[in-house]
PDB file of N, CA and C in Angstrom:
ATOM      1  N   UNK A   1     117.271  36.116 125.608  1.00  0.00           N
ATOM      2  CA  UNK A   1     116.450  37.090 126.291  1.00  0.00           C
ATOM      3  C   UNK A   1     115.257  36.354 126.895  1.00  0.00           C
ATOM      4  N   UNK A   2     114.867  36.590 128.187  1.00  0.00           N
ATOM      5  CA  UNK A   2     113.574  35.975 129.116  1.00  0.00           C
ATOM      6  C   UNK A   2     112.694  36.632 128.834  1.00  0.00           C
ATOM      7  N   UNK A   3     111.871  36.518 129.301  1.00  0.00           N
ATOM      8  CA  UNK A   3     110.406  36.622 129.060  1.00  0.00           C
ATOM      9  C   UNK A   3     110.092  37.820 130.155  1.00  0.00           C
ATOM     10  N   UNK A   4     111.212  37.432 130.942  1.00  0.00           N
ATOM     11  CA  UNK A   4     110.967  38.855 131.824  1.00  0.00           C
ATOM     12  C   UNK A   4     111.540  40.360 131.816  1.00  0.00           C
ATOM     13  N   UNK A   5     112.807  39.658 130.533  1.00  0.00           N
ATOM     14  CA  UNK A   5     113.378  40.933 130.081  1.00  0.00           C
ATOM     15  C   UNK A   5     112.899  41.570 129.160  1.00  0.00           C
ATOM     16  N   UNK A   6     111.726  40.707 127.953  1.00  0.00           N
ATOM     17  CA  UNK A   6     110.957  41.529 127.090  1.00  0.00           C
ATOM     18  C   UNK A   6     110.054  41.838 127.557  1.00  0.00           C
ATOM     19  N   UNK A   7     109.527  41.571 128.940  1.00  0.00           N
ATOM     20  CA  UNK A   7     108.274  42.187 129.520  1.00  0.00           C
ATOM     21  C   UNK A   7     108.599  43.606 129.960  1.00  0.00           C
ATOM     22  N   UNK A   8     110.632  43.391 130.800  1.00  0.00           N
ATOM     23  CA  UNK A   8     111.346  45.109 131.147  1.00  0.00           C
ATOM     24  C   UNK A   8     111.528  46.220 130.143  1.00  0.00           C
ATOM     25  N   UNK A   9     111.858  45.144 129.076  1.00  0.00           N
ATOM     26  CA  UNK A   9     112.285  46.172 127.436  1.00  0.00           C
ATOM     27  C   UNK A   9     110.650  47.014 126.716  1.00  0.00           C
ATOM     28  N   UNK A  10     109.863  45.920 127.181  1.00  0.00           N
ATOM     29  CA  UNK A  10     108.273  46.883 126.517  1.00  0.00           C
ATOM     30  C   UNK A  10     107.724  47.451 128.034  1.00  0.00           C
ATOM     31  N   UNK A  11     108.078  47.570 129.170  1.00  0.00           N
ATOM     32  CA  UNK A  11     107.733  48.717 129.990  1.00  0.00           C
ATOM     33  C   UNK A  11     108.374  50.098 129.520  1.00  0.00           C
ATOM     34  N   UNK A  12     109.646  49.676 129.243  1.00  0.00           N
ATOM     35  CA  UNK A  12     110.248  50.892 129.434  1.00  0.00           C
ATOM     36  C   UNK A  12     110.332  51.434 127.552  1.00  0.00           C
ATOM     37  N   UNK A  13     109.725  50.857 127.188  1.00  0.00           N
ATOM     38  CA  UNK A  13     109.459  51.632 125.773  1.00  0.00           C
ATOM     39  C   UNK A  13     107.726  52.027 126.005  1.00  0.00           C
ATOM     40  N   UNK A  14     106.978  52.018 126.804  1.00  0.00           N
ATOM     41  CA  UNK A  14     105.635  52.265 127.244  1.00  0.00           C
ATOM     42  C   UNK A  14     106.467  53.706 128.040  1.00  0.00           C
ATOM     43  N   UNK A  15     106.771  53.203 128.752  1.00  0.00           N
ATOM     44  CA  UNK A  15     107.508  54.821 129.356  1.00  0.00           C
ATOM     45  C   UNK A  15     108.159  55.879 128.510  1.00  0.00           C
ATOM     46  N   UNK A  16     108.676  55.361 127.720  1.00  0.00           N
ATOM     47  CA  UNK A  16     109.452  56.002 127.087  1.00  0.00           C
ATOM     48  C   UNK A  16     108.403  56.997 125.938  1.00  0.00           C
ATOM     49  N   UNK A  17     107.627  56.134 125.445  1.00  0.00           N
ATOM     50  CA  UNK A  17     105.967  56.284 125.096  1.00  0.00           C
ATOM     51  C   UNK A  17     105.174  57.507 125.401  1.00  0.00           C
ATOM     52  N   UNK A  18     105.222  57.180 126.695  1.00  0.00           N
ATOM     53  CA  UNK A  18     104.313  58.045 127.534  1.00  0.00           C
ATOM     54  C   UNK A  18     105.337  59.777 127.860  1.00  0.00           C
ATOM     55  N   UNK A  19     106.482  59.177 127.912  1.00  0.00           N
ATOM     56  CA  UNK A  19     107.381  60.794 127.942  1.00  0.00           C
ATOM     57  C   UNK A  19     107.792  61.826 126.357  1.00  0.00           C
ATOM     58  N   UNK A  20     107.518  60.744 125.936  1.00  0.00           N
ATOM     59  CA  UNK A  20     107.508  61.330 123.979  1.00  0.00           C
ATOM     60  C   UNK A  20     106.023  62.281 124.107  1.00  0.00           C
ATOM     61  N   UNK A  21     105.310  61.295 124.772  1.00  0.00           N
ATOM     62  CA  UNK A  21     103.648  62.186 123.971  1.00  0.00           C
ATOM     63  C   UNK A  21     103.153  63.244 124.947  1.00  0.00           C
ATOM     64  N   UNK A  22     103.977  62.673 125.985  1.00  0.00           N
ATOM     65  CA  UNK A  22     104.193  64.318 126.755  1.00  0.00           C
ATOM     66  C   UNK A  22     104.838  66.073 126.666  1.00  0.00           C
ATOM     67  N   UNK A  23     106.148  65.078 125.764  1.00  0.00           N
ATOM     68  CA  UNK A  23     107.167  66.188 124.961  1.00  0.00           C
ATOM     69  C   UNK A  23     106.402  66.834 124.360  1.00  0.00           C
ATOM     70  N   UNK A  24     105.594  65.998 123.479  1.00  0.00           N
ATOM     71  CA  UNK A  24     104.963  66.473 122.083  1.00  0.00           C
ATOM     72  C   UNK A  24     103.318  67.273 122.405  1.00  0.00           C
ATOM     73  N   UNK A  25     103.121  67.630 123.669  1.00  0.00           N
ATOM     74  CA  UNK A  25     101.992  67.981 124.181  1.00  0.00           C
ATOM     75  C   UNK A  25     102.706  69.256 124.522  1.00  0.00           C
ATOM     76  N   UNK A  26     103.652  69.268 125.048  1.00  0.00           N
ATOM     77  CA  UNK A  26     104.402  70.237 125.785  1.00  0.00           C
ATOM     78  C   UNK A  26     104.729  71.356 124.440  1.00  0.00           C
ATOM     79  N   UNK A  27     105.501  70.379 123.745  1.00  0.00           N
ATOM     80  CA  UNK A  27     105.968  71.468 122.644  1.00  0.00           C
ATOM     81  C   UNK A  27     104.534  71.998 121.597  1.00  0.00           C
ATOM     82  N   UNK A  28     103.862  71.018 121.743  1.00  0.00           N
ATOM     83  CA  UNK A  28     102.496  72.043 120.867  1.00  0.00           C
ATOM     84  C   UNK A  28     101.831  73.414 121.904  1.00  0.00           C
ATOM     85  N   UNK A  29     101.794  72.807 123.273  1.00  0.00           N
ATOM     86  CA  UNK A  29     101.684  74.083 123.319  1.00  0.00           C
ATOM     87  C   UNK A  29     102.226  75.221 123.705  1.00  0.00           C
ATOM     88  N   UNK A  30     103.573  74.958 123.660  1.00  0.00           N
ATOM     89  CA  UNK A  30     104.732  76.052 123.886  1.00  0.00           C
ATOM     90  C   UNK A  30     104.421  76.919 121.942  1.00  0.00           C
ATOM     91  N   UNK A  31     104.135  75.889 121.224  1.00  0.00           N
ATOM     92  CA  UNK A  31     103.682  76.441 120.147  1.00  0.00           C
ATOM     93  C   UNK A  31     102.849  77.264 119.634  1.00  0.00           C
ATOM     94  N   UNK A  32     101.694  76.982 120.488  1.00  0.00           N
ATOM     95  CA  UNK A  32     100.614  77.601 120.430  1.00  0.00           C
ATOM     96  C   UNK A  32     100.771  79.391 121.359  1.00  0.00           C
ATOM     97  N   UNK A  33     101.475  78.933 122.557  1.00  0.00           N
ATOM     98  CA  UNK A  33     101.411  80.438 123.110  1.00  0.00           C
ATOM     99  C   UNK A  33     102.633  81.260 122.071  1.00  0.00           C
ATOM    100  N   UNK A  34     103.590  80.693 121.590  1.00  0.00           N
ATOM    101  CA  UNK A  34     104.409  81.551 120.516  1.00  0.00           C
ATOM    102  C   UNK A  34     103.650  82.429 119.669  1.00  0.00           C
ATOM    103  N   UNK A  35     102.780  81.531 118.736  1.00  0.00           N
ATOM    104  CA  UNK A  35     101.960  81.917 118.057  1.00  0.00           C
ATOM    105  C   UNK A  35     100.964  82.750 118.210  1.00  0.00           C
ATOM    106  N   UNK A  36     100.265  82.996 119.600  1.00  0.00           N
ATOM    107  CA  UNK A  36      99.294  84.005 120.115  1.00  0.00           C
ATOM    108  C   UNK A  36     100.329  85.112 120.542  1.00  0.00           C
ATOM    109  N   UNK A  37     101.688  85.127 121.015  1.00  0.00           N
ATOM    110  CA  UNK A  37     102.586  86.221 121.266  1.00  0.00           C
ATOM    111  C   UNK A  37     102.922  86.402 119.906  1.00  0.00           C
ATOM    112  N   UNK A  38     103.110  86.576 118.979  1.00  0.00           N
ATOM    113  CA  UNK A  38     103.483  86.602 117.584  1.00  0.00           C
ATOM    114  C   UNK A  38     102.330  87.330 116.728  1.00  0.00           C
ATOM    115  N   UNK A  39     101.030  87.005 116.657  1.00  0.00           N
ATOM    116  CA  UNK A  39     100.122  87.669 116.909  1.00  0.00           C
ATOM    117  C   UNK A  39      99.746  88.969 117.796  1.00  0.00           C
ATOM    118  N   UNK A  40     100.025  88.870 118.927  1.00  0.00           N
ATOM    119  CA  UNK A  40      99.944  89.886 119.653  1.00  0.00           C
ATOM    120  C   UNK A  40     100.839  91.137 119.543  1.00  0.00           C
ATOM    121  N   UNK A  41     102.126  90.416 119.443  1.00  0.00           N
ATOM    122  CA  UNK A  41     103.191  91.773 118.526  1.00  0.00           C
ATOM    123  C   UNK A  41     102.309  92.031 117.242  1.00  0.00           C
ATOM    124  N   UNK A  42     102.464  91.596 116.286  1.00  0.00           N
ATOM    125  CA  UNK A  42     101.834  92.099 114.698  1.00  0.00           C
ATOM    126  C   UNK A  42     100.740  93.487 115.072  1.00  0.00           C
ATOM    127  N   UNK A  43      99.832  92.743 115.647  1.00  0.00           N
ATOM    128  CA  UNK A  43      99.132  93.475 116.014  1.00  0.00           C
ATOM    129  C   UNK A  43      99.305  95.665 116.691  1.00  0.00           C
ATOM    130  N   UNK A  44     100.158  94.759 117.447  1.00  0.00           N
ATOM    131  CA  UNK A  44     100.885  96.345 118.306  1.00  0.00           C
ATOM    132  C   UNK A  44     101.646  96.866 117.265  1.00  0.00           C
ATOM    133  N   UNK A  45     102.213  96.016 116.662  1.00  0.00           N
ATOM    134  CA  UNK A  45     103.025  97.241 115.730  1.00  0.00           C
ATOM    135  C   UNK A  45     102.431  97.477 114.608  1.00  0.00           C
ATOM    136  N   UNK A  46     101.124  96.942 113.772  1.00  0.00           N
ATOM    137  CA  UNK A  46     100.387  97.446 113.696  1.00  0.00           C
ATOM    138  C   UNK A  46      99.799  98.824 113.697  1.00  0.00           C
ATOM    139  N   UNK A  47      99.475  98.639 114.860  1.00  0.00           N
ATOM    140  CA  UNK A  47      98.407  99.410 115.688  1.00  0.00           C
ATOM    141  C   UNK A  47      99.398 100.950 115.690  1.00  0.00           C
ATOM    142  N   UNK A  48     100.890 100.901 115.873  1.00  0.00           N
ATOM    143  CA  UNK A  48     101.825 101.516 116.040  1.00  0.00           C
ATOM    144  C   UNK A  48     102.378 102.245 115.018  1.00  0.00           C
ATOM    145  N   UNK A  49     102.509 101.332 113.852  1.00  0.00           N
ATOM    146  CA  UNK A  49     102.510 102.048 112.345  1.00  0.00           C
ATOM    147  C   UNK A  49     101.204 103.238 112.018  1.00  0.00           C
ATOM    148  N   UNK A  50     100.038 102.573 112.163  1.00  0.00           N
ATOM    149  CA  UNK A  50      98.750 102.876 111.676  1.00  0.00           C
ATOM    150  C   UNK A  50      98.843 104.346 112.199  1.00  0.00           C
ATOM    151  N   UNK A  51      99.189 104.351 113.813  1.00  0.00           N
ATOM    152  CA  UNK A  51      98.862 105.621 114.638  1.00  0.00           C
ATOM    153  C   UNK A  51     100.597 106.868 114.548  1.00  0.00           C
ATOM    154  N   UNK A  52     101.431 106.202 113.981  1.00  0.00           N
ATOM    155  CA  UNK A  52     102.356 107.132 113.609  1.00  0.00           C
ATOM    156  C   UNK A  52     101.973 107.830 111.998  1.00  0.00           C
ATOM    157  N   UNK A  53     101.465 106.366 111.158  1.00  0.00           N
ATOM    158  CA  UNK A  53     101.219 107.269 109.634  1.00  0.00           C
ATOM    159  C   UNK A  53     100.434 108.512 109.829  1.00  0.00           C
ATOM    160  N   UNK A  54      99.233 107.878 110.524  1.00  0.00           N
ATOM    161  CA  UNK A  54      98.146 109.503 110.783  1.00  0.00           C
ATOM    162  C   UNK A  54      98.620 110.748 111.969  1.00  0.00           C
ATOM    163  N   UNK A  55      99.848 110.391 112.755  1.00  0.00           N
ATOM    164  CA  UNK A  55     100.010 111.395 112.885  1.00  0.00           C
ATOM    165  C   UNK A  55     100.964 112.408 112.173  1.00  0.00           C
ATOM    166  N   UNK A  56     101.651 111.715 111.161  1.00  0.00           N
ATOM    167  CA  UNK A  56     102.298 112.541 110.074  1.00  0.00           C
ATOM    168  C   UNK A  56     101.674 112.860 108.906  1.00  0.00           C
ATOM    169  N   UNK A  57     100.951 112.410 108.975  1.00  0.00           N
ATOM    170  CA  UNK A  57      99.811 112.816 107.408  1.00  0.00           C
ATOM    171  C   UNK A  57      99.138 113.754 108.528  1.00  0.00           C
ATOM    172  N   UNK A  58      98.546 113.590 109.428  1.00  0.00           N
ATOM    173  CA  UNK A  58      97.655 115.032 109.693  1.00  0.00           C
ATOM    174  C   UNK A  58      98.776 116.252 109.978  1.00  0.00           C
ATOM    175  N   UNK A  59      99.543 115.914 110.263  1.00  0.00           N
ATOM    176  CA  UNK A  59     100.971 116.958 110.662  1.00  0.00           C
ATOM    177  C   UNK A  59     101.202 117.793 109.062  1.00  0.00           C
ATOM    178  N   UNK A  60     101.280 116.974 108.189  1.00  0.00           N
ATOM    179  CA  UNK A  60     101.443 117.490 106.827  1.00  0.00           C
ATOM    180  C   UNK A  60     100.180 117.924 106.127  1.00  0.00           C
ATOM    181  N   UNK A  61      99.431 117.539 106.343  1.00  0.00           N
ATOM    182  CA  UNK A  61      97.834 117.928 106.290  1.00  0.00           C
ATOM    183  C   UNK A  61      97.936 119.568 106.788  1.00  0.00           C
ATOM    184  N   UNK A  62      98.295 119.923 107.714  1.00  0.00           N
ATOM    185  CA  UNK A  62      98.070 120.806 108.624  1.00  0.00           C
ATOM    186  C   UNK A  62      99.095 121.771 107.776  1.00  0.00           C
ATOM    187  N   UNK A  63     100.199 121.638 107.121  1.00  0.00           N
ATOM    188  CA  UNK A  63     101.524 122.301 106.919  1.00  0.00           C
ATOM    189  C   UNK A  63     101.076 122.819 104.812  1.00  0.00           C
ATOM    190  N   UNK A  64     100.576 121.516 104.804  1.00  0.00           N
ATOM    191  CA  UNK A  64      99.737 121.922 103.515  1.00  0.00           C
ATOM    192  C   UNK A  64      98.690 122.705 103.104  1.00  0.00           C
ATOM    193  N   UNK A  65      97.830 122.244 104.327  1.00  0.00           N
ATOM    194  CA  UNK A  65      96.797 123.874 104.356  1.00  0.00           C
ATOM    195  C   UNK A  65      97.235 125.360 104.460  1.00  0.00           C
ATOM    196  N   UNK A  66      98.171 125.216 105.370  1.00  0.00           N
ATOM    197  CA  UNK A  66      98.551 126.523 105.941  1.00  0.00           C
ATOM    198  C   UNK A  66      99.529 127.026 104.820  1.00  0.00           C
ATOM    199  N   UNK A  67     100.121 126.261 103.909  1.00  0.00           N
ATOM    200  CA  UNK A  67     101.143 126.718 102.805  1.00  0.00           C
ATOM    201  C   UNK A  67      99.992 126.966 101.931  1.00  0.00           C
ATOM    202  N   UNK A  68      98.976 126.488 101.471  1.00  0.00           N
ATOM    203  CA  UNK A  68      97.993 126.933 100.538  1.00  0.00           C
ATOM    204  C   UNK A  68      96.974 128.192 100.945  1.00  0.00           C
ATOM    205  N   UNK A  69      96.625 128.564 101.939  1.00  0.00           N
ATOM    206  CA  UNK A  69      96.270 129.530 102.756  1.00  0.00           C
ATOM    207  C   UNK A  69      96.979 130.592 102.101  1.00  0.00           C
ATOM    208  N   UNK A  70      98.871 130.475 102.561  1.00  0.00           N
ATOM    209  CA  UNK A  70      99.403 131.603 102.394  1.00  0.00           C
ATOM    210  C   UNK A  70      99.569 132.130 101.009  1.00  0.00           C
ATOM    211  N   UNK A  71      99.497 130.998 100.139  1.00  0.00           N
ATOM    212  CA  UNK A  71      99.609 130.782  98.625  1.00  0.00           C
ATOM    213  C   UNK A  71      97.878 131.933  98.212  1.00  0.00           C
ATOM    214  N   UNK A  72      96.749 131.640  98.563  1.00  0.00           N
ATOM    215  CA  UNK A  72      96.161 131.737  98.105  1.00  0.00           C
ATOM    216  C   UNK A  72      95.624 133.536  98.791  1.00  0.00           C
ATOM    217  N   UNK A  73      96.505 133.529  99.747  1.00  0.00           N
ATOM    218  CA  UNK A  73      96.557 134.945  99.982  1.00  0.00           C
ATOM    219  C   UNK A  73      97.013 135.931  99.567  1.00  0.00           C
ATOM    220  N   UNK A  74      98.536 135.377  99.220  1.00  0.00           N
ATOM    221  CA  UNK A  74      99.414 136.196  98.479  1.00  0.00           C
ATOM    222  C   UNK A  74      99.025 136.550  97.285  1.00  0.00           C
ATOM    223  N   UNK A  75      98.170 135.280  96.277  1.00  0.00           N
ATOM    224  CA  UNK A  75      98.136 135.813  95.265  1.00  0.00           C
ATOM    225  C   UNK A  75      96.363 136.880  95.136  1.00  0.00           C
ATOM    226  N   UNK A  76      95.780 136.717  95.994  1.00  0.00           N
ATOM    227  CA  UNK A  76      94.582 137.587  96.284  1.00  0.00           C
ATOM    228  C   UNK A  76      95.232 138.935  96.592  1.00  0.00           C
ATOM    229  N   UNK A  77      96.650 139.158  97.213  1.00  0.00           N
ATOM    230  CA  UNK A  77      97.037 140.526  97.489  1.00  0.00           C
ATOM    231  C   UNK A  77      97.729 140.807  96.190  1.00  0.00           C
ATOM    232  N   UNK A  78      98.194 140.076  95.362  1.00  0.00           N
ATOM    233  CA  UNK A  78      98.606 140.744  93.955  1.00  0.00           C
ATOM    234  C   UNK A  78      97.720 140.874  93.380  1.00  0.00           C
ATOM    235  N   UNK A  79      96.824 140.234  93.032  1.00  0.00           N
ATOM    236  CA  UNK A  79      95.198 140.759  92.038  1.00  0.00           C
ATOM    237  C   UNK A  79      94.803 141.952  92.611  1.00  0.00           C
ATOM    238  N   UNK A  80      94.792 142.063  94.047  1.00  0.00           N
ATOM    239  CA  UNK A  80      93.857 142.770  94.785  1.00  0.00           C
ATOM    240  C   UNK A  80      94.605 144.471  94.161  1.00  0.00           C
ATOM    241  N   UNK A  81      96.181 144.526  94.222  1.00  0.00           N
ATOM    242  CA  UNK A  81      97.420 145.316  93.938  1.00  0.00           C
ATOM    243  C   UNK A  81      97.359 145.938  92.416  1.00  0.00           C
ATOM    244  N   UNK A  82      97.141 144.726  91.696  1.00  0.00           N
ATOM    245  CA  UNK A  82      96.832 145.155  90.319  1.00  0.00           C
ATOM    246  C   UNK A  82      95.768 145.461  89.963  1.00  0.00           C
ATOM    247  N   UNK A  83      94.478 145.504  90.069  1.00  0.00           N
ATOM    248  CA  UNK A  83      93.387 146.013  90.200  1.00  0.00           C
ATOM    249  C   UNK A  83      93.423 147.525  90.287  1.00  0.00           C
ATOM    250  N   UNK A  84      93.422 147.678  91.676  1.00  0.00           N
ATOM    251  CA  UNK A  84      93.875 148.987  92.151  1.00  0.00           C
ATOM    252  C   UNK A  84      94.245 150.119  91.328  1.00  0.00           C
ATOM    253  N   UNK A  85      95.917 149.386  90.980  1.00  0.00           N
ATOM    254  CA  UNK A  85      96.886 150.038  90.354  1.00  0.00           C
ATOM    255  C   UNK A  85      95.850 150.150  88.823  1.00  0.00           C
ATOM    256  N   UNK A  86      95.194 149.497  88.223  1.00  0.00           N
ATOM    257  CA  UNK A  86      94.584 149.615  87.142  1.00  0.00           C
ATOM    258  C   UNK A  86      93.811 150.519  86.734  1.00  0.00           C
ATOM    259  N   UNK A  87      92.737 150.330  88.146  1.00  0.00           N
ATOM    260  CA  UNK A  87      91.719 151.292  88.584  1.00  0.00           C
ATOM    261  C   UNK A  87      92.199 152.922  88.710  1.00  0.00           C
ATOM    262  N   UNK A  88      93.169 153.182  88.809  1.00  0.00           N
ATOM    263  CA  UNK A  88      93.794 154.135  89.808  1.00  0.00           C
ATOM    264  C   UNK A  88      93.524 154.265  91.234  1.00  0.00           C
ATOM    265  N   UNK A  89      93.521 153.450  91.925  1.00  0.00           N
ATOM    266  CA  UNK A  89      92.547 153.209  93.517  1.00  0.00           C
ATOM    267  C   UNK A  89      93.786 153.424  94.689  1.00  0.00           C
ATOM    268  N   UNK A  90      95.015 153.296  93.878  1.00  0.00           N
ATOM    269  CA  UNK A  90      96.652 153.214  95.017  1.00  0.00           C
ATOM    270  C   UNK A  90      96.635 154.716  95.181  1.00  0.00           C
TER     271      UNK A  90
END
């Protein structure tokens, strides 16, 4: 081997060099935007869970009042019934 072929063999491992640490620039930051899209989903679905739980808890919120309402009516019209009937007031 000449002196001019180990001068060709360490260019082209300098090149070869220089296209590795390019790869490796490339793929960090193909990495990095993954990672901020990956983030950015979590987030939305998130955000997506959070705003479906509260609208079924206030939905049932709403279905629970109104069943205790009727609960607490009904039994105000049987006291109210027996009273009455006690009193002689029917």
């Amino acid at each position: 081997m000449t002196s001019q072929d180990i001068l060709k063999a360490l260019a082209q491992l300098n090149e070869a060099t220089a296209e590795l640490r390019q790869t490796i620039k490339q793929a960090h930051a193909a990495r990095k935007d993954l990672s901020a899209t990956i983030k950015d989903q979590r987030d939305a679905i998130s955000k997506a869970i959070e705003e479906e739980t509260e609208r079924q808890v206030g939905a049932l919120s709403d279905e629970v009042r109104e069943a205790m309402k009727t609960a607490v009516t009904e039994t105000m019209s049987r006291f109210e019934a027996d009273w009455r009937l006690k009193l002689g007031l029917s």
